[in-house]
C-alpha atoms as a PDB file:
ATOM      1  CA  UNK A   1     -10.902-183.016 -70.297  1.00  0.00           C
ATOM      2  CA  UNK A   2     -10.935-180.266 -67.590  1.00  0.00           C
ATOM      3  CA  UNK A   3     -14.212-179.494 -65.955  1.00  0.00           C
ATOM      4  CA  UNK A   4     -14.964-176.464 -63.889  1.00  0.00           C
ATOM      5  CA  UNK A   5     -16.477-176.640 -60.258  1.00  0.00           C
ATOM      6  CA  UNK A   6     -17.501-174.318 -57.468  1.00  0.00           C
ATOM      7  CA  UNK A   7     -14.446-174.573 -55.602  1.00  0.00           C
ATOM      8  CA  UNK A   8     -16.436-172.850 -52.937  1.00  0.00           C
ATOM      9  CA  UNK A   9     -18.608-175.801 -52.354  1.00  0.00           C
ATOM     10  CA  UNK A  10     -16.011-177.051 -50.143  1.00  0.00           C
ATOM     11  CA  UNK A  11     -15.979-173.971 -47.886  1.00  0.00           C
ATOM     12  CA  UNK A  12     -17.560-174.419 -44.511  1.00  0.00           C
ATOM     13  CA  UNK A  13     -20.975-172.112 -44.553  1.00  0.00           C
ATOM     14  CA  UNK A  14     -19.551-169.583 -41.609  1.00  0.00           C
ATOM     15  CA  UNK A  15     -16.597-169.381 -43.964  1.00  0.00           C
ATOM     16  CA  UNK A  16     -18.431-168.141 -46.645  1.00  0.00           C
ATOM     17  CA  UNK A  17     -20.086-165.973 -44.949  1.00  0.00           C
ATOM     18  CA  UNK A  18     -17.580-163.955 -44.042  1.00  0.00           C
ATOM     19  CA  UNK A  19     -15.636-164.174 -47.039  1.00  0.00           C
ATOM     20  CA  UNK A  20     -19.123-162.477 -48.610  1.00  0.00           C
ATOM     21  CA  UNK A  21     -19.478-160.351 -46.020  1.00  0.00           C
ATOM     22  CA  UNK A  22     -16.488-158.188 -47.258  1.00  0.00           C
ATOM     23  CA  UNK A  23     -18.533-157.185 -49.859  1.00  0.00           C
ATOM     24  CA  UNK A  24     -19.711-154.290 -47.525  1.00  0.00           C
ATOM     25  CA  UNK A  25     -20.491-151.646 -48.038  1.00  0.00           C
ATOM     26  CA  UNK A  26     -22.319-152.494 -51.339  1.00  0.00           C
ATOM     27  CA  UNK A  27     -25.915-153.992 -51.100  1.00  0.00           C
ATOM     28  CA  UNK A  28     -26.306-154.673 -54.459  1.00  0.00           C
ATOM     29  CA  UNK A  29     -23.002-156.401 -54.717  1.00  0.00           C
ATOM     30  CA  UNK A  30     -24.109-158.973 -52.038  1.00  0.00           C
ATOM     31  CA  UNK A  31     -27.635-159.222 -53.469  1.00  0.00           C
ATOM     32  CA  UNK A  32     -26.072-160.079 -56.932  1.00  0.00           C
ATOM     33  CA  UNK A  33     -23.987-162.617 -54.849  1.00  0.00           C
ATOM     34  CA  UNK A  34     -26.922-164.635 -54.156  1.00  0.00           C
ATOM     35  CA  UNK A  35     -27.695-165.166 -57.674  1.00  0.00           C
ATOM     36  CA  UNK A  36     -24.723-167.412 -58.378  1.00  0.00           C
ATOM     37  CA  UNK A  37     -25.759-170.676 -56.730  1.00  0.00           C
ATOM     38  CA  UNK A  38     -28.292-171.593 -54.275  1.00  0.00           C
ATOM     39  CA  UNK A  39     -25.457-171.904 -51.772  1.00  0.00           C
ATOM     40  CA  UNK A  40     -24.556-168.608 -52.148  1.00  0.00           C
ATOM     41  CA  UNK A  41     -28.173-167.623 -51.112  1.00  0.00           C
ATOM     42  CA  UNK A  42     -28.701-169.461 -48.297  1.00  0.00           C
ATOM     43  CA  UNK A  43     -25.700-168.549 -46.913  1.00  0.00           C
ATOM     44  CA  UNK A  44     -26.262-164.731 -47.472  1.00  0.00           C
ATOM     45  CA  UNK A  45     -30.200-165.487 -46.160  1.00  0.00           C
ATOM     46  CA  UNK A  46     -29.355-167.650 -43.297  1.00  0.00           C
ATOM     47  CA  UNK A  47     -26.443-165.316 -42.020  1.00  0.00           C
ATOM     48  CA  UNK A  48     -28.778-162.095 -43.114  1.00  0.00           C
ATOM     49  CA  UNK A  49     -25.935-160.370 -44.155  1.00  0.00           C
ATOM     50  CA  UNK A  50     -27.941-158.153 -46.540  1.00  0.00           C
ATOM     51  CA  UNK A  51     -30.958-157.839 -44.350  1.00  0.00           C
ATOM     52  CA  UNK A  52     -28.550-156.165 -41.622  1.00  0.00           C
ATOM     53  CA  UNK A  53     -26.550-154.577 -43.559  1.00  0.00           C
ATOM     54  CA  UNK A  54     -29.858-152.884 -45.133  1.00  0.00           C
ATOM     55  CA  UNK A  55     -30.974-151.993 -41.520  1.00  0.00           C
ATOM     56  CA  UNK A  56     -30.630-148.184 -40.917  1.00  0.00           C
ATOM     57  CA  UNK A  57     -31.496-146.101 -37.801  1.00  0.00           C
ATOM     58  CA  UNK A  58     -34.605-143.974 -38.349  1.00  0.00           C
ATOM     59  CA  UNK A  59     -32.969-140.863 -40.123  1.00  0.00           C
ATOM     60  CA  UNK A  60     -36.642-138.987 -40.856  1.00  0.00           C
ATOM     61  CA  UNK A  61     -40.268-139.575 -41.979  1.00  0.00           C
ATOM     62  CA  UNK A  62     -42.113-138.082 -44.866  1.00  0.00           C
ATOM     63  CA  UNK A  63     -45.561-136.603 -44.509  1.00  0.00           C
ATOM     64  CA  UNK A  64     -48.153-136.511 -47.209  1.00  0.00           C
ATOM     65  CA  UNK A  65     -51.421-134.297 -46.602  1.00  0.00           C
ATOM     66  CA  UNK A  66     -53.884-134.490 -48.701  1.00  0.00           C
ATOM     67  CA  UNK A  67     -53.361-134.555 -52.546  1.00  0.00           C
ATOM     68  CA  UNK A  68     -52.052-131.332 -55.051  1.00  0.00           C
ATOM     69  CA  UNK A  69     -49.678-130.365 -51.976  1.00  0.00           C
ATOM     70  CA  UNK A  70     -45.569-130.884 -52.027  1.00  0.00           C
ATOM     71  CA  UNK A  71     -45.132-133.009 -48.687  1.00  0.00           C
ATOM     72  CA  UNK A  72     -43.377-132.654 -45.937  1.00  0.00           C
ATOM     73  CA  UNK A  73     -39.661-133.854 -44.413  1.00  0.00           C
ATOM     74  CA  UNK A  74     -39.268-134.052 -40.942  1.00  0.00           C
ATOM     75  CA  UNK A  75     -35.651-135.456 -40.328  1.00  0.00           C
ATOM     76  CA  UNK A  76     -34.298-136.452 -37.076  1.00  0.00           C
ATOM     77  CA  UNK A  77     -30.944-136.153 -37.173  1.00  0.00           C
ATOM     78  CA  UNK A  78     -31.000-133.263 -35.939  1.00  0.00           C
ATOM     79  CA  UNK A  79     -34.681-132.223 -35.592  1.00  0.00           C
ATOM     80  CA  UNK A  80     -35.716-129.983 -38.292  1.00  0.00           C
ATOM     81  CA  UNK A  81     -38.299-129.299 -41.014  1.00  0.00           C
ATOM     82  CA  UNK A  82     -36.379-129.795 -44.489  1.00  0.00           C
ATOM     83  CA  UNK A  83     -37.742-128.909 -48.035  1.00  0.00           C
ATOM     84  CA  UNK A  84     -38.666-132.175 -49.281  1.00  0.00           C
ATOM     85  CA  UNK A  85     -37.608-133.057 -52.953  1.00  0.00           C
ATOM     86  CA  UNK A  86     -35.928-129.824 -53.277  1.00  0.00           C
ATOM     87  CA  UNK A  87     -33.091-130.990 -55.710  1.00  0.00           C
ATOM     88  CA  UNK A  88     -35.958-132.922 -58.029  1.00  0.00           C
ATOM     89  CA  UNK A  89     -36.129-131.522 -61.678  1.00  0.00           C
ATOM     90  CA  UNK A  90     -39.439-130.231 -60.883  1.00  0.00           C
ATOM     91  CA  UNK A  91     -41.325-128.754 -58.021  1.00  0.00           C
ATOM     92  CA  UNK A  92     -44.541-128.992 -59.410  1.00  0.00           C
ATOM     93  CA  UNK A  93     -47.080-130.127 -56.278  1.00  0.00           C
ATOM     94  CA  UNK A  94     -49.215-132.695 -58.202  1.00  0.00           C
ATOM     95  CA  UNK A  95     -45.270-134.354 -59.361  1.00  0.00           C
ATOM     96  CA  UNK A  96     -43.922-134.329 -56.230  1.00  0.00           C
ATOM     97  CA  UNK A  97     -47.174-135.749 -54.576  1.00  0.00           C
ATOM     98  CA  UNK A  98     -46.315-139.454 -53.008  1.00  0.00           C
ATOM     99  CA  UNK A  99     -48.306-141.992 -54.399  1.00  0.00           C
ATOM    100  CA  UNK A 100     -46.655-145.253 -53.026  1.00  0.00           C
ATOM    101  CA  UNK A 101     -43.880-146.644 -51.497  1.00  0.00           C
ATOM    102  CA  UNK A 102     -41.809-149.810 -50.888  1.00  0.00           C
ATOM    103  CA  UNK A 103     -38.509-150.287 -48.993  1.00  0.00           C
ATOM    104  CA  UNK A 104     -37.259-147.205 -49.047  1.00  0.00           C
ATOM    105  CA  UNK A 105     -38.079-146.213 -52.980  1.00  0.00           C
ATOM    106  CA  UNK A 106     -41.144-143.787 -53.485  1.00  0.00           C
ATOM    107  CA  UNK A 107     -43.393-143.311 -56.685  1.00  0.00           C
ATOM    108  CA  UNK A 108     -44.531-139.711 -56.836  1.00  0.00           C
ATOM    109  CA  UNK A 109     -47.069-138.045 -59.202  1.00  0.00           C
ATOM    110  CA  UNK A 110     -49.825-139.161 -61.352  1.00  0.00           C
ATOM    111  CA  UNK A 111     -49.738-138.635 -64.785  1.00  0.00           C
ATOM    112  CA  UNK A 112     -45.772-137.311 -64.662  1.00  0.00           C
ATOM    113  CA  UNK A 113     -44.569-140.534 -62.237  1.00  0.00           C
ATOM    114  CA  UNK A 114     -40.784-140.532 -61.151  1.00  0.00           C
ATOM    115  CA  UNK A 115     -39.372-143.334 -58.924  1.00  0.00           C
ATOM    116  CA  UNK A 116     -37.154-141.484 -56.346  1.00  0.00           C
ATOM    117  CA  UNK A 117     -34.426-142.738 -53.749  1.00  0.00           C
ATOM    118  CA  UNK A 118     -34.858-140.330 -50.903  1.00  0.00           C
ATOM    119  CA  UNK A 119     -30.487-141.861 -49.276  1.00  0.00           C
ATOM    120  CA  UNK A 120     -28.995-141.204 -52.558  1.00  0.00           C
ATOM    121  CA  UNK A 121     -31.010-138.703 -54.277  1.00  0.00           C
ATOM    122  CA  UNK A 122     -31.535-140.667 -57.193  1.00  0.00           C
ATOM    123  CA  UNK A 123     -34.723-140.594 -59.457  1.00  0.00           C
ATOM    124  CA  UNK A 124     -36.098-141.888 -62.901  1.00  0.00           C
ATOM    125  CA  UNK A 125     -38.804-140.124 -65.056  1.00  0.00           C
ATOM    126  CA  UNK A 126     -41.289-143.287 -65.862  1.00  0.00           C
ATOM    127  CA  UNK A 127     -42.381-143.341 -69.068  1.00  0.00           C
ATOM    128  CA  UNK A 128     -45.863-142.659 -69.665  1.00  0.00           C
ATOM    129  CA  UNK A 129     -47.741-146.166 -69.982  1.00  0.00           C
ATOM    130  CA  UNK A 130     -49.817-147.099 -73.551  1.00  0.00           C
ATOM    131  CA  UNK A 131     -53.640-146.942 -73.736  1.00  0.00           C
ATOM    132  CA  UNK A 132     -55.557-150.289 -72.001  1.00  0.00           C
ATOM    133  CA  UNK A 133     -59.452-150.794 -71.824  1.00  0.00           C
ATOM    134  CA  UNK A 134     -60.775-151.828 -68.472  1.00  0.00           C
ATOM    135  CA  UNK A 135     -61.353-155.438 -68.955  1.00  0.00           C
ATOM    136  CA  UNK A 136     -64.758-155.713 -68.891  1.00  0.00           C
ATOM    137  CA  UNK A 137     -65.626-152.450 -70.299  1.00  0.00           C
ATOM    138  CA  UNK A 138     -64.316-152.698 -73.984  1.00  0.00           C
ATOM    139  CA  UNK A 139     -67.667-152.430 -75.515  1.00  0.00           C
ATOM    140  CA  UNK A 140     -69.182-149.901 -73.196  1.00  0.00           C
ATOM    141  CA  UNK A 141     -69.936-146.313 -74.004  1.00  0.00           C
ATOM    142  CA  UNK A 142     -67.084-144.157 -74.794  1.00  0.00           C
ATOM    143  CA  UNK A 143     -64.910-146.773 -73.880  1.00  0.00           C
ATOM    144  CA  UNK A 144     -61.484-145.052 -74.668  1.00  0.00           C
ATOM    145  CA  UNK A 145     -63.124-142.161 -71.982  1.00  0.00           C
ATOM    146  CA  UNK A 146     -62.003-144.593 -69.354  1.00  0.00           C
ATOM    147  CA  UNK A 147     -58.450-145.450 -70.576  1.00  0.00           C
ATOM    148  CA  UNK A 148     -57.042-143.619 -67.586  1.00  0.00           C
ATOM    149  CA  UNK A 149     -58.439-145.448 -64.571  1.00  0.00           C
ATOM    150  CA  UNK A 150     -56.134-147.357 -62.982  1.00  0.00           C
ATOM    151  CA  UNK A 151     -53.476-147.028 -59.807  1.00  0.00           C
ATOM    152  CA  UNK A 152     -50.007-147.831 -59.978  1.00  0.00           C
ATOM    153  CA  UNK A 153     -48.297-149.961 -57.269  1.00  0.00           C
ATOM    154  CA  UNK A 154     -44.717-149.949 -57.017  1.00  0.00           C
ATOM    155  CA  UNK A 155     -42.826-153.127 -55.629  1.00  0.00           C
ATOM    156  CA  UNK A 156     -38.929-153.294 -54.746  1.00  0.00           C
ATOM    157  CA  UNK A 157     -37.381-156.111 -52.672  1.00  0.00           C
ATOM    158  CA  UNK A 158     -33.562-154.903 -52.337  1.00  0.00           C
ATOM    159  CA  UNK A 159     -32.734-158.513 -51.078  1.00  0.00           C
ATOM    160  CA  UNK A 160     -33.540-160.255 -54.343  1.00  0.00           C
ATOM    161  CA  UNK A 161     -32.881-157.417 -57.188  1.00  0.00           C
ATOM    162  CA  UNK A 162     -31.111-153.828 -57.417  1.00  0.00           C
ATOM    163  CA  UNK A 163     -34.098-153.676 -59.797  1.00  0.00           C
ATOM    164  CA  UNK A 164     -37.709-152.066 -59.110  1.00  0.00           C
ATOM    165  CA  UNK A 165     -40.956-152.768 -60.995  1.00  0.00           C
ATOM    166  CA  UNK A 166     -44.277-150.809 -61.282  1.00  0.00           C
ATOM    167  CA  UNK A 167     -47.627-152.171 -61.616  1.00  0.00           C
ATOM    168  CA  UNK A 168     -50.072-150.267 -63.383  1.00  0.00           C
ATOM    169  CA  UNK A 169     -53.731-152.108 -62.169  1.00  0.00           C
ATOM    170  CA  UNK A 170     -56.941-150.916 -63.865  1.00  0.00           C
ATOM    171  CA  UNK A 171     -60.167-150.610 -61.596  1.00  0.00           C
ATOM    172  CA  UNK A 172     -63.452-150.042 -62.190  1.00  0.00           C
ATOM    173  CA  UNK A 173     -64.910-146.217 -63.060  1.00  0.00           C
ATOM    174  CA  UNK A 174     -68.012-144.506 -61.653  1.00  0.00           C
ATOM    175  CA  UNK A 175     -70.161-144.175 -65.092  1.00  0.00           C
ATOM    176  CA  UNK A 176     -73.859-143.211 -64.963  1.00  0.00           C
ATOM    177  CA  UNK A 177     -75.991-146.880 -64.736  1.00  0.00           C
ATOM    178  CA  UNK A 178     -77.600-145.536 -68.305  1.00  0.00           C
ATOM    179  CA  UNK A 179     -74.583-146.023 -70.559  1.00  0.00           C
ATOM    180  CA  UNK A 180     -73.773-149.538 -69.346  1.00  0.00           C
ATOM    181  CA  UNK A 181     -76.225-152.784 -70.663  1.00  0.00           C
ATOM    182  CA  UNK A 182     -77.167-155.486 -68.571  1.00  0.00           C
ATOM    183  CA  UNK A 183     -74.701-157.705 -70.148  1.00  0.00           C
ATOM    184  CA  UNK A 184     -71.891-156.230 -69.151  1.00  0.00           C
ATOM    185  CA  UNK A 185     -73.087-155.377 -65.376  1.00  0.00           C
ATOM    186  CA  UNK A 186     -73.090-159.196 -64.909  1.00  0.00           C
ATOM    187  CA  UNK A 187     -69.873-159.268 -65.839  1.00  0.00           C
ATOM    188  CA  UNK A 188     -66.915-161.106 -62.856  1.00  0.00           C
ATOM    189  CA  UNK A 189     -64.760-158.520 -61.711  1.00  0.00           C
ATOM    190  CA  UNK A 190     -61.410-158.766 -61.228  1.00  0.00           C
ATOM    191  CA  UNK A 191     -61.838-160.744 -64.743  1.00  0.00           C
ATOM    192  CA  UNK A 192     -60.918-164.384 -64.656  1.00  0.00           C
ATOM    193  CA  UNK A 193     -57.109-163.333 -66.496  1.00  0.00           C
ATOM    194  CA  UNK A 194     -56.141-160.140 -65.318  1.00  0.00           C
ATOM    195  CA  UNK A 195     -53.728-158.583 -68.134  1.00  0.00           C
ATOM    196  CA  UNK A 196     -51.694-155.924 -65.942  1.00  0.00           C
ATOM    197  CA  UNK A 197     -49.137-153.204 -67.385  1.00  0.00           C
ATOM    198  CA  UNK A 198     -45.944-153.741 -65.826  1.00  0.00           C
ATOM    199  CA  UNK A 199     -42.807-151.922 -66.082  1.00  0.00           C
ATOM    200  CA  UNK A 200     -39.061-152.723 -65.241  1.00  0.00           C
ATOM    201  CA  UNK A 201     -36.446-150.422 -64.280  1.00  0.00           C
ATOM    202  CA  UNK A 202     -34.301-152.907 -66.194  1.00  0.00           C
ATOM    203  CA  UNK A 203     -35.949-152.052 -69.538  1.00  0.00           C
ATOM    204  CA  UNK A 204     -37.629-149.070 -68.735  1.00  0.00           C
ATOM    205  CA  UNK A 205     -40.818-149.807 -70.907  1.00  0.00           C
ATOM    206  CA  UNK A 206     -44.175-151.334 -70.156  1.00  0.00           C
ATOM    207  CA  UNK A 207     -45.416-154.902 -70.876  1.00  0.00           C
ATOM    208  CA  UNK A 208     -48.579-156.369 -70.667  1.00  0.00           C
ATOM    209  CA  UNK A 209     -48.430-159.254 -68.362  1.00  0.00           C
ATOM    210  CA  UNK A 210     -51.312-161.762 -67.247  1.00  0.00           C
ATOM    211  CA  UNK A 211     -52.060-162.887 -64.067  1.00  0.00           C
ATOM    212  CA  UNK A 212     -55.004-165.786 -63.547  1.00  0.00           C
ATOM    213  CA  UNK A 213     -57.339-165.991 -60.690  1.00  0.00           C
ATOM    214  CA  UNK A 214     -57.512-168.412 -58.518  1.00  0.00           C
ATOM    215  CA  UNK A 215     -61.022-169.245 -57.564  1.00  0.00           C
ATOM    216  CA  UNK A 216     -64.233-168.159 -57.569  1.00  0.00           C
ATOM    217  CA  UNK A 217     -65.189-164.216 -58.889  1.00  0.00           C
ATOM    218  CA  UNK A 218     -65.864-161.700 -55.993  1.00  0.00           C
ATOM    219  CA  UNK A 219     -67.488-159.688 -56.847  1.00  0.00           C
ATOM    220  CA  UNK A 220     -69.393-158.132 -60.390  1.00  0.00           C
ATOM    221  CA  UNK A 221     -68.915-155.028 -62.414  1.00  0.00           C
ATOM    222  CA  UNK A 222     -72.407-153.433 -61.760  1.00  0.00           C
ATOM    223  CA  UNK A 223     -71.223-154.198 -57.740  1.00  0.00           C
ATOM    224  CA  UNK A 224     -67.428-152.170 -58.514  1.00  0.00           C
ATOM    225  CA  UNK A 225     -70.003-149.330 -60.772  1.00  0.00           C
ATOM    226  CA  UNK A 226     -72.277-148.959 -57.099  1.00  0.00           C
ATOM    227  CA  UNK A 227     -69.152-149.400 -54.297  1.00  0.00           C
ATOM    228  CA  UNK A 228     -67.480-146.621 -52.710  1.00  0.00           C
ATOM    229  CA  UNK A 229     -64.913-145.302 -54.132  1.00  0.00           C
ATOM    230  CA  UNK A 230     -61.459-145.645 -52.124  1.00  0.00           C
ATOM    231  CA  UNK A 231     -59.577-142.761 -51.177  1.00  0.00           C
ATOM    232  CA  UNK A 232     -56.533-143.891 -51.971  1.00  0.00           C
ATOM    233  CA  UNK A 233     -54.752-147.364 -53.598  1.00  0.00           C
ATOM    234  CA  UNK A 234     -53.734-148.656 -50.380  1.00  0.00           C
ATOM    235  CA  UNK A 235     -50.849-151.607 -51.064  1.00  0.00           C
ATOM    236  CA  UNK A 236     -48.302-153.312 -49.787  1.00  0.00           C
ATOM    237  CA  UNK A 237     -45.740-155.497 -51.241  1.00  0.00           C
ATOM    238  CA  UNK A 238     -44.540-158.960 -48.878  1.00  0.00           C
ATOM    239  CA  UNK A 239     -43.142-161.981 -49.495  1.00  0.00           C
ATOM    240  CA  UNK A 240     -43.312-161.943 -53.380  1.00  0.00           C
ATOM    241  CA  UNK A 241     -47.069-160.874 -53.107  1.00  0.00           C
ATOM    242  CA  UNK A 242     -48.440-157.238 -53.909  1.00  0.00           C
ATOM    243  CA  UNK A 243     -51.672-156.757 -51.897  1.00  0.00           C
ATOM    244  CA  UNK A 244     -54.058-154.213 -53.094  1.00  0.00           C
ATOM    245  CA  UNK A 245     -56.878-152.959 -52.352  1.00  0.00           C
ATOM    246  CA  UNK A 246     -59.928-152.084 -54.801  1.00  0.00           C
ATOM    247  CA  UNK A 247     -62.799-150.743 -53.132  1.00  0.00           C
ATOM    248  CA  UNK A 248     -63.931-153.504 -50.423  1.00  0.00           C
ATOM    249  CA  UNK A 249     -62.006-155.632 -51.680  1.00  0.00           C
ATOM    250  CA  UNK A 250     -58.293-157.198 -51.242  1.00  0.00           C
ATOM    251  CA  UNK A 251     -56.314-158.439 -53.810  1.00  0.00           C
ATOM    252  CA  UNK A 252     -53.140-160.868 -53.088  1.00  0.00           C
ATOM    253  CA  UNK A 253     -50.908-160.621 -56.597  1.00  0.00           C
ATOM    254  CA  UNK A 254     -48.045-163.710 -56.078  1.00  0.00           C
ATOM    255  CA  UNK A 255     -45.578-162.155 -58.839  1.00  0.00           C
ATOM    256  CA  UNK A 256     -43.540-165.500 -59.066  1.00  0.00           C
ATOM    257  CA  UNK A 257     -46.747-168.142 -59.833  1.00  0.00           C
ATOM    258  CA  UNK A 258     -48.630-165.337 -62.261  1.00  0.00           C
ATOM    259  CA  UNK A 259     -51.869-165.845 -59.969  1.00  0.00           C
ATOM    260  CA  UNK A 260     -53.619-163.839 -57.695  1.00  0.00           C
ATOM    261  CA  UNK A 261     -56.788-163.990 -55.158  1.00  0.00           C
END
């Protein structure tokens, strides 16, 4: 009885490398390519064939200022002031307003989101995410009043997936200290399991998914009710972590382990 091997396996690694190196130019060919043994990836990690072949020369920056206005592209090749977005299905300010970003994809708008690829002009509508309580706040006044606080948080790592994800993280609302008891003011915040919404560009739809803290709480709801508010959902996605920040506070998400700190 015939068995199949990885005739590969007997390839020396330099060898390999170059034979996957002819899958230039298509990224997402060699990222796929390290998928179909862990040979394959360290060869296409250790050689960085897709980390160089990912490395561009700075074509032009993008330049947000302040919120409800369409930004600005600056592009260096040659110097000029371009219309940014102009061949989006919308030019609506508030939809074309850049919310996050993450190696080289950017999430624009608030309540109409798109995911847009500046190099190929590529972009996809989101769909707009299902009601969620605050955790924390599902018994509090008017609860369903505060269904819409929350940031999104977009993460895309072209070295391990053609495919982007979007986090959508509930924080904490200002509401007036008279319309929330005592009980729930002593409530940990972020709660001990931290049920996010997260959608895939490989399904397109949102799932709940739950992420549990590791150690203690740090802080309390009546704290997040008093704190500043931040002017904007600063993040940054490294190393298979999302880090956010909520107020004073910064929140490592590990995406692999379902924990965060």
């Amino acid at each position: 009885m015939e068995t199949s091997m990885d005739l590969t396996q007997g390839l020396p690694h330099d060898l390999l490398a170059d034979v996957l190196g002819r899958l230039h130019p298509s990224p997402r060919s060699l990222a796929a390519s390290r998928c179909v043994s862990k040979a394959w990836c360290t060869v296409v990690d250790a050689h960085r064939l897709l980390t160089d072949l990912l490395l561009h020369p700075l074509a032009g920056m993008f330049l947000q200022v302040g919120q409800g206005t369409p930004p600005k592209h600056f592009s260096l090749m040659p110097p000029t002031e371009i219309a940014a977005f102009d061949y989006l299905d919308t030019q609506d300010a508030e939809c074309l307003t850049i919310s996050q970003h993450c190696n080289g994809l950017l999430l624009l708008g608030d309540e109409e989101v798109r995911v847009l690829n500046p190099a190929t002009r590529q972009w996809a509508t989101l769909p707009r995410p299902p009601p969620m309580f605050t955790p924390g706040l599902e018994d509090v006044f008017r609860a369903n009043t505060y269904m819409g606080c929350h940031d999104q948080y977009l993460v895309f790592d072209p070295t391990v997936s053609p495919n982007y994800e979007v986090f959508l993280i509930k924080h904490v609302p200002y509401i007036s200290w008279v319309l929330v008891a005592s009980h729930i003011k002593e409530r940990e915040w972020p709660p001990s399991t931290f049920v996010l919404l997260v959608l895939s560009s490989r399904t397109n739809r949102w799932e709940e998914r739950a992420f549990f803290r590791e150690g203690e709480p740090t802080r309390t709801i009546e704290y997040m009710i008093d704190a500043f508010p931040s002017e904007h959902p600063y993040a940054v996605y490294w190393q298979g972590a999302l880090y956010i920040r909520q107020y004073d506070i910064i929140i490592r998400i590990t995406l692999s382990s379902r924990k965060y700190k």
